[in-house]
C-alpha atoms as a PDB file:
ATOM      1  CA  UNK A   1      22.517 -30.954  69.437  1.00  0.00           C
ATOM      2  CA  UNK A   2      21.268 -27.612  69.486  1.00  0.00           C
ATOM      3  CA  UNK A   3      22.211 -26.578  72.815  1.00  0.00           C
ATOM      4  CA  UNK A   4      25.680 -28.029  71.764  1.00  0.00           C
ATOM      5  CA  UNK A   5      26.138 -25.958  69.240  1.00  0.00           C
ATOM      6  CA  UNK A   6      25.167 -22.654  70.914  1.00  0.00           C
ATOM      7  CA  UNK A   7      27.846 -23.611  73.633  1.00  0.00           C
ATOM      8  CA  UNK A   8      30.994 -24.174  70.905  1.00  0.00           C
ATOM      9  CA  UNK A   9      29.429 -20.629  69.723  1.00  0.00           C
ATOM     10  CA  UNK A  10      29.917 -19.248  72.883  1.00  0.00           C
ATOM     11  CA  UNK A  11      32.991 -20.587  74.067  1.00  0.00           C
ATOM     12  CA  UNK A  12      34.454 -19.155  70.356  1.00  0.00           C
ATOM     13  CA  UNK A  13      32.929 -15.315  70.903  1.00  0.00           C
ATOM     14  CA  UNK A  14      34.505 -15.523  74.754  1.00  0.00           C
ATOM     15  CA  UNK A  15      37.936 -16.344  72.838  1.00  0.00           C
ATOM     16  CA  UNK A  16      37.700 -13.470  70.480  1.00  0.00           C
ATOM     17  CA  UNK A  17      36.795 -11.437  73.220  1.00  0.00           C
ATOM     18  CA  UNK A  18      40.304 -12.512  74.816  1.00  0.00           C
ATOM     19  CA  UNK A  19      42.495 -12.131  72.418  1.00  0.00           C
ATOM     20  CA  UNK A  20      41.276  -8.632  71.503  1.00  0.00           C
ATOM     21  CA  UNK A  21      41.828  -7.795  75.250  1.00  0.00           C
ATOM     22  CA  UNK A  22      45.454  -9.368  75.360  1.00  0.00           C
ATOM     23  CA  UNK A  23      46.024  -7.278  71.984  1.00  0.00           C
ATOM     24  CA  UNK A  24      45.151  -4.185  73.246  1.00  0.00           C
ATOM     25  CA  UNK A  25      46.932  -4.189  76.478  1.00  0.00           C
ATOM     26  CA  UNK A  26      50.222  -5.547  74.876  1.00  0.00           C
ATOM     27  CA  UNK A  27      49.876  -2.435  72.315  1.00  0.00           C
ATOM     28  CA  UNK A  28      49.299   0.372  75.254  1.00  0.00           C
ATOM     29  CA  UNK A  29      52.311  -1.781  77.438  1.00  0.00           C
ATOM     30  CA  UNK A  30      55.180  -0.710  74.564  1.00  0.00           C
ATOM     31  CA  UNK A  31      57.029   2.930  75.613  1.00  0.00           C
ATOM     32  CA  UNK A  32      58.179   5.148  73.253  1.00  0.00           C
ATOM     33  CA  UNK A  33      61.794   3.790  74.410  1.00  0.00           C
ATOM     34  CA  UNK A  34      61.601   0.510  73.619  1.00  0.00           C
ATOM     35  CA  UNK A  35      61.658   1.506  69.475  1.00  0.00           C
ATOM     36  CA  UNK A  36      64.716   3.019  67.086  1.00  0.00           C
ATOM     37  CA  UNK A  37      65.081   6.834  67.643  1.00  0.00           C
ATOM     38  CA  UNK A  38      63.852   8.680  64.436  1.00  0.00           C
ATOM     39  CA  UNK A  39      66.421  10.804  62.309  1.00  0.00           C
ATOM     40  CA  UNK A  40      67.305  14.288  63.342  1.00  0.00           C
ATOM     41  CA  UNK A  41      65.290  17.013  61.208  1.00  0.00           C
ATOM     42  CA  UNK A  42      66.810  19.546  59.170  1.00  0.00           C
ATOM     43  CA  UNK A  43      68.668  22.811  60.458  1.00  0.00           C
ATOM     44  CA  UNK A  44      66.598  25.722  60.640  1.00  0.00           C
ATOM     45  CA  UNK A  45      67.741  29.495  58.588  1.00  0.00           C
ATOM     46  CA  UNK A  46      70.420  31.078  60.261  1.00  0.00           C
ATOM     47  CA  UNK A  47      69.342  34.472  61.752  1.00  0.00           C
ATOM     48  CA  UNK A  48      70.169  37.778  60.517  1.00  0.00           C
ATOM     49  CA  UNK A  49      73.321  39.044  61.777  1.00  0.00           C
ATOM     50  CA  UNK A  50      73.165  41.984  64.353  1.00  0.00           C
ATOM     51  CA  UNK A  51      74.137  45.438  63.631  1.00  0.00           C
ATOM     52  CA  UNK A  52      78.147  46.277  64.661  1.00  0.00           C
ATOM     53  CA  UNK A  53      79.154  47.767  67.659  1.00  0.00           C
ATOM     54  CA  UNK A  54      80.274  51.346  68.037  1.00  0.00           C
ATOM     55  CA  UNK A  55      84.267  52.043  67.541  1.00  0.00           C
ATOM     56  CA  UNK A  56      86.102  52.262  70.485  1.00  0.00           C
ATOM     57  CA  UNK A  57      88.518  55.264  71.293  1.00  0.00           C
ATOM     58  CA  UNK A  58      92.307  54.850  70.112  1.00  0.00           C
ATOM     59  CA  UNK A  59      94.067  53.093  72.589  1.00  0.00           C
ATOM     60  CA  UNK A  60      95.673  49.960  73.896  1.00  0.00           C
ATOM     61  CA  UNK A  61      96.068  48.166  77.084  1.00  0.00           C
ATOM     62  CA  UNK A  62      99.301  51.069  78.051  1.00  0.00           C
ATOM     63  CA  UNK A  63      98.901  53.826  75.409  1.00  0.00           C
ATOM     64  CA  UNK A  64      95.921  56.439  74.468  1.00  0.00           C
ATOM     65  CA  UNK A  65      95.958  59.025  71.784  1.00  0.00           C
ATOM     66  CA  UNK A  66      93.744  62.236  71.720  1.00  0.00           C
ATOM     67  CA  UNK A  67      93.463  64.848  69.209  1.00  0.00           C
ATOM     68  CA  UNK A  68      93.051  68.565  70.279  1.00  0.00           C
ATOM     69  CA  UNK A  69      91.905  71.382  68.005  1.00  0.00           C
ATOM     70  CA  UNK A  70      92.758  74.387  69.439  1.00  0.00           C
ATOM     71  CA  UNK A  71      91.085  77.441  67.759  1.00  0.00           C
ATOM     72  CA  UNK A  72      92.674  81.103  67.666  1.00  0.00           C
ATOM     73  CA  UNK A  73      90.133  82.212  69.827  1.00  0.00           C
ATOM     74  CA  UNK A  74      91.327  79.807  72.627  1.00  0.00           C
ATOM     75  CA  UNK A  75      94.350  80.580  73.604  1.00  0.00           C
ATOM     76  CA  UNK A  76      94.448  82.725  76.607  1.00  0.00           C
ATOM     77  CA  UNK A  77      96.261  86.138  76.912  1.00  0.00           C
ATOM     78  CA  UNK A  78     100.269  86.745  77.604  1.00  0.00           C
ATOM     79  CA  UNK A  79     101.486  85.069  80.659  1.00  0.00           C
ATOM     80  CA  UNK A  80     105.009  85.629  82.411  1.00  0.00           C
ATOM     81  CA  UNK A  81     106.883  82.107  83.680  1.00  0.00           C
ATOM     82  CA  UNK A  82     109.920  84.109  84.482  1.00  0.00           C
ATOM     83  CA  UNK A  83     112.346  86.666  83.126  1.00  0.00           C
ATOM     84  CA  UNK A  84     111.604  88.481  80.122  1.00  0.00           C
ATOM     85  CA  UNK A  85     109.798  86.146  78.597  1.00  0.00           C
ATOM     86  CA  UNK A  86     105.906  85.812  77.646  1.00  0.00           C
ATOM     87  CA  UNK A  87     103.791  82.761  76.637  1.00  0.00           C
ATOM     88  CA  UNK A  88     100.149  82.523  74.828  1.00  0.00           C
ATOM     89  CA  UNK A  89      98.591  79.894  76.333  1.00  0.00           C
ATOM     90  CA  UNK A  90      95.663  77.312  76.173  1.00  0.00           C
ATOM     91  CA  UNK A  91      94.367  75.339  79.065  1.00  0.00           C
ATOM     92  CA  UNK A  92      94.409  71.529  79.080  1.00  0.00           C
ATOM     93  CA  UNK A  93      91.221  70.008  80.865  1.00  0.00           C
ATOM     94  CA  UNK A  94      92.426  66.242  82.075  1.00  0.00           C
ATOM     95  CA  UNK A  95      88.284  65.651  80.566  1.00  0.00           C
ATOM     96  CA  UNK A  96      90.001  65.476  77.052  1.00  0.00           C
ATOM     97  CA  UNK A  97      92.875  63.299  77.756  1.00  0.00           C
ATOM     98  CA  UNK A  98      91.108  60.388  79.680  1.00  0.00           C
ATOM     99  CA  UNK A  99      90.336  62.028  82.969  1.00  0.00           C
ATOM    100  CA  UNK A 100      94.479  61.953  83.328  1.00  0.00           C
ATOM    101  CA  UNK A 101      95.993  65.523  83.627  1.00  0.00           C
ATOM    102  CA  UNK A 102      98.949  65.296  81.300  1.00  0.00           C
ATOM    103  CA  UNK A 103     100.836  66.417  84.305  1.00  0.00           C
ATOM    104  CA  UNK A 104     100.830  62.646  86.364  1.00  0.00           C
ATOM    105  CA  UNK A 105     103.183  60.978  87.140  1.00  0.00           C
ATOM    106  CA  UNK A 106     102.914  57.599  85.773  1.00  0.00           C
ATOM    107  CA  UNK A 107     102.137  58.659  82.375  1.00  0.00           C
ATOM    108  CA  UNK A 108     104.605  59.795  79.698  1.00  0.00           C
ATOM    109  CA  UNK A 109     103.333  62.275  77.765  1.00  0.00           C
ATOM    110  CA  UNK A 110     104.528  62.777  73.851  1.00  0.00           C
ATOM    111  CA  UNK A 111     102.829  65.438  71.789  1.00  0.00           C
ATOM    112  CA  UNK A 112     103.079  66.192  68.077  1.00  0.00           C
ATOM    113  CA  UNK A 113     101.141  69.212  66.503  1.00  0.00           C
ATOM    114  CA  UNK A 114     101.084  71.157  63.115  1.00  0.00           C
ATOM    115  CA  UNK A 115      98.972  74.419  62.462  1.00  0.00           C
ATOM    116  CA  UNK A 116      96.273  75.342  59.778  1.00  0.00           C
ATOM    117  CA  UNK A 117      95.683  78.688  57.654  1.00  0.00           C
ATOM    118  CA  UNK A 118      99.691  78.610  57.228  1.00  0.00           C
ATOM    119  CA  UNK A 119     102.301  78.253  54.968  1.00  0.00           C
ATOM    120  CA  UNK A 120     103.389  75.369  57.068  1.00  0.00           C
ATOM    121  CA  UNK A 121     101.475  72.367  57.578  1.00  0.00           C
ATOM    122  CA  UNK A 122     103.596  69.747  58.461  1.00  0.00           C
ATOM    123  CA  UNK A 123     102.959  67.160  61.672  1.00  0.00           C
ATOM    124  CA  UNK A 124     105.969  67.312  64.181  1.00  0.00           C
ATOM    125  CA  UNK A 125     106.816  66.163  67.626  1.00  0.00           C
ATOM    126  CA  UNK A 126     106.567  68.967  69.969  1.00  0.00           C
ATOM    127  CA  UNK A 127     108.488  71.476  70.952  1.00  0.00           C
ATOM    128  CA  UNK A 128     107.441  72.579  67.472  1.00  0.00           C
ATOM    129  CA  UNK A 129     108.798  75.836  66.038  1.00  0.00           C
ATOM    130  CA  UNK A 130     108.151  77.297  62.612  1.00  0.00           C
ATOM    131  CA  UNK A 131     109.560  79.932  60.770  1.00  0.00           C
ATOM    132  CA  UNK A 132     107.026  83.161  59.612  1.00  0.00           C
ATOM    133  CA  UNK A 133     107.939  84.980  56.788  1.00  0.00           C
ATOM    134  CA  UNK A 134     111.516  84.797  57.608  1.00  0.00           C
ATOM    135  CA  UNK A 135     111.357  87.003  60.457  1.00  0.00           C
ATOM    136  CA  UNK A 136     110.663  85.200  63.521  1.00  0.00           C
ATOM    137  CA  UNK A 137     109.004  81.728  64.678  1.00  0.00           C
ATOM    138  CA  UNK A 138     106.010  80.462  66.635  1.00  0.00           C
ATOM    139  CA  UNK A 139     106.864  77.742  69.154  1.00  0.00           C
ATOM    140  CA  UNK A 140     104.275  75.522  70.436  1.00  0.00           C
ATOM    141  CA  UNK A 141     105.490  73.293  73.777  1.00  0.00           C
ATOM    142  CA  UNK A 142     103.648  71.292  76.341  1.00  0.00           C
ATOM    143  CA  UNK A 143     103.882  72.838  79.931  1.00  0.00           C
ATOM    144  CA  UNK A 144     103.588  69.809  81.795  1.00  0.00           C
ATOM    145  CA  UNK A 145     103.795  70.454  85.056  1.00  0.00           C
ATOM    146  CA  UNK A 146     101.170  73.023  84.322  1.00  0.00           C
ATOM    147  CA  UNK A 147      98.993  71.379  82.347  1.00  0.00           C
ATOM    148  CA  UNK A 148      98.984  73.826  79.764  1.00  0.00           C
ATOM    149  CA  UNK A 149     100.062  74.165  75.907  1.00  0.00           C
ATOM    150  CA  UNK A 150     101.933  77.464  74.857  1.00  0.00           C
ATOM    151  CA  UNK A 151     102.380  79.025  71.877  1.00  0.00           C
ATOM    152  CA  UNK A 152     105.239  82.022  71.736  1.00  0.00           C
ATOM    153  CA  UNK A 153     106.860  84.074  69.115  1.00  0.00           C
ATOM    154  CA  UNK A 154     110.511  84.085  69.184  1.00  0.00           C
ATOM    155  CA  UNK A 155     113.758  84.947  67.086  1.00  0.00           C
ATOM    156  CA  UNK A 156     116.615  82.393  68.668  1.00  0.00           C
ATOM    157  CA  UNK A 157     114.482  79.761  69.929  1.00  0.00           C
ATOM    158  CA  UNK A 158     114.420  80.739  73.655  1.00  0.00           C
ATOM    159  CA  UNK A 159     113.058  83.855  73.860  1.00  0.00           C
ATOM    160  CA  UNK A 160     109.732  83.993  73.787  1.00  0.00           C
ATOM    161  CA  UNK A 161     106.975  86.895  74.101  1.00  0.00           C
ATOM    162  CA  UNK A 162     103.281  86.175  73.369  1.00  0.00           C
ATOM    163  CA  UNK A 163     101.168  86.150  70.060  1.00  0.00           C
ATOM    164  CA  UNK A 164      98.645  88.899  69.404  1.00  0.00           C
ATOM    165  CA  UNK A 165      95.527  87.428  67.814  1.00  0.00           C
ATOM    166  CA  UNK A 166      96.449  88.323  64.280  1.00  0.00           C
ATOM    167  CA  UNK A 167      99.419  86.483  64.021  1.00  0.00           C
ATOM    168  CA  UNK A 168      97.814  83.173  65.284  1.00  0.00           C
ATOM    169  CA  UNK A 169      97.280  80.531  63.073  1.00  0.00           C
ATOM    170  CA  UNK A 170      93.700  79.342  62.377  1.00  0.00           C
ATOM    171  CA  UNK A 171      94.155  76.588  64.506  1.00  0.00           C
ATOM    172  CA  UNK A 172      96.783  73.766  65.866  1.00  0.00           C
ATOM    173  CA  UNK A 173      95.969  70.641  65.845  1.00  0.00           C
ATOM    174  CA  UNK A 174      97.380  68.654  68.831  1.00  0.00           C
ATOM    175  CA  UNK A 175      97.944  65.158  68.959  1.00  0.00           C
ATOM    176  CA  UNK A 176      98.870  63.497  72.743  1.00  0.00           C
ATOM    177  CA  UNK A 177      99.914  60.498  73.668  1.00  0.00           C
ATOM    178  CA  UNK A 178      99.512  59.163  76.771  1.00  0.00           C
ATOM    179  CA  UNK A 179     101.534  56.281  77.708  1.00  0.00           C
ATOM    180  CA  UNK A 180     102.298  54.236  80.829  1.00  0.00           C
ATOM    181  CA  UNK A 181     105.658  54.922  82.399  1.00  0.00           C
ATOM    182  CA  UNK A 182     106.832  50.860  82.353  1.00  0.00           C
ATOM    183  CA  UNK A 183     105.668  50.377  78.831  1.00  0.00           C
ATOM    184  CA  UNK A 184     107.359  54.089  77.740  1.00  0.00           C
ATOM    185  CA  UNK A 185     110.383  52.836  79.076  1.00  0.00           C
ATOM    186  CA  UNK A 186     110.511  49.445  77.089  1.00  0.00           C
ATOM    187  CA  UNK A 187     109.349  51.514  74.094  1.00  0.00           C
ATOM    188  CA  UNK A 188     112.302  54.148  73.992  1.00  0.00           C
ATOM    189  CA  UNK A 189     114.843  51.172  73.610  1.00  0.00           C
ATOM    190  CA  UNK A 190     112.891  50.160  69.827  1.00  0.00           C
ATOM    191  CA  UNK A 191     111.503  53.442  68.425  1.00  0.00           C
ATOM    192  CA  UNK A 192     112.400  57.026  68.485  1.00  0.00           C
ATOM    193  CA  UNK A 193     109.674  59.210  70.290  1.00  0.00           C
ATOM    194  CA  UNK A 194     110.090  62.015  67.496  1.00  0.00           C
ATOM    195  CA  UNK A 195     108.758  59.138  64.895  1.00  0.00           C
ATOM    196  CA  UNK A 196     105.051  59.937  64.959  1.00  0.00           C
ATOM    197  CA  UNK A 197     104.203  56.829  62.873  1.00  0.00           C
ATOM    198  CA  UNK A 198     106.395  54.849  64.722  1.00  0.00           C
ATOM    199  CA  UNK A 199     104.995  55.575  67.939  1.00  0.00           C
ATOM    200  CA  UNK A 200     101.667  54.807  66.355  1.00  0.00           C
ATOM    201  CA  UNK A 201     102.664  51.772  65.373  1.00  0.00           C
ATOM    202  CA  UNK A 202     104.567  50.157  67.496  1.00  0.00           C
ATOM    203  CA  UNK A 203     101.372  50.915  70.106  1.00  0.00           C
ATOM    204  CA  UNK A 204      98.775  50.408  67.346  1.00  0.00           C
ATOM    205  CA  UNK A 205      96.830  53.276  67.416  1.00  0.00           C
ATOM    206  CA  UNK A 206      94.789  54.408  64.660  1.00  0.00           C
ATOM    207  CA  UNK A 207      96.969  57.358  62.238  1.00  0.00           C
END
């Protein structure tokens, strides 16, 4: 009876013993896949937003603007283009109009100007001419071909002799546009080239 006993005992441990086995290896045999996907966690802070870009230079896709101060002190000497007449003029490097002498080609050029330390301020398309004191005028023009902007006195509007330092103004302040020949052409047909803000406009370049 004893030894009866003892075996039911044993056959009962040697069943625990199994089952804990079968247990454990079913619980180790279950992936990660076989279960429901958990819910997404929240959205971390947004980052600080970078600091802006530097502004570009004033210009489209066709069309670049560049502003010119031309001092009293730059204009060079009296120079002789024929006949009697004399010119004052200043130098245009093509470094401060793009690297594109205003003297190519495939560029239009249109220029608008206005003086400082005068009695007359105002912005206008170039040739420019305005009277002093009644008794004669400076005219500012663009000398394409030469790449050069001259400044003469003159009484009628075509004669012209050069402008001693004194009678300079302080400066002139010149504005050029630089515009591609195919998109000049389309623009002449919608806006008159002697419209500063139009021009400015119609290319959208800043004022």
């Amino acid at each position: 009876m004893k030894t009866h006993v003892t075996t039911i005992k044993s056959i009962f441990f040697k069943s625990k013993l199994v089952l804990a086995a079968v247990l454990i290896t079913f619980s180790f045999s279950c992936s990660p896949e076989d279960g429901t996907d958990g819910a997404d966690g929240a959205q971390g802070i947004q980052g600080e937003q970078g600091p802006q870009g530097e502004q570009g230079e004033s210009g489209s896709a066709n069309a670049s603007k560049y502003v010119i101060t031309v001092a009293d002190t730059d204009w060079d000497g009296s120079y002789h283009y024929g006949g009697n007449n004399s010119h004052t003029v200043y130098s245009i490097p093509a470094s401060l109009t793009g690297n594109i002498g205003i003297s190519d080609p495939d560029y239009v050029v249109i220029a608008y100007g206005r003086p400082t330390g005068t009695n007359y301020g105002e912005k206008k398309h170039l040739p420019y001419v305005f009277g002093v004191d009644n008794n004669y005028g400076l005219k500012f023009e663009l000398l394409l071909s030469r790449n050069e902007l001259s400044m003469s006195k003159t009484t009628n509007g075509w004669n012209n002799s050069s402008v001693p330092m004194a009678e300079r103004p302080d400066s002139f302040i010149l504005e050029i546009f630089m515009i591609e020949m195919s998109a000049a052409n389309k623009a002449k047909i919608d806006i008159d080239f002697n419209d500063y803000h139009a021009v400015v406009d119609y290319f959208e370049l800043d004022n």
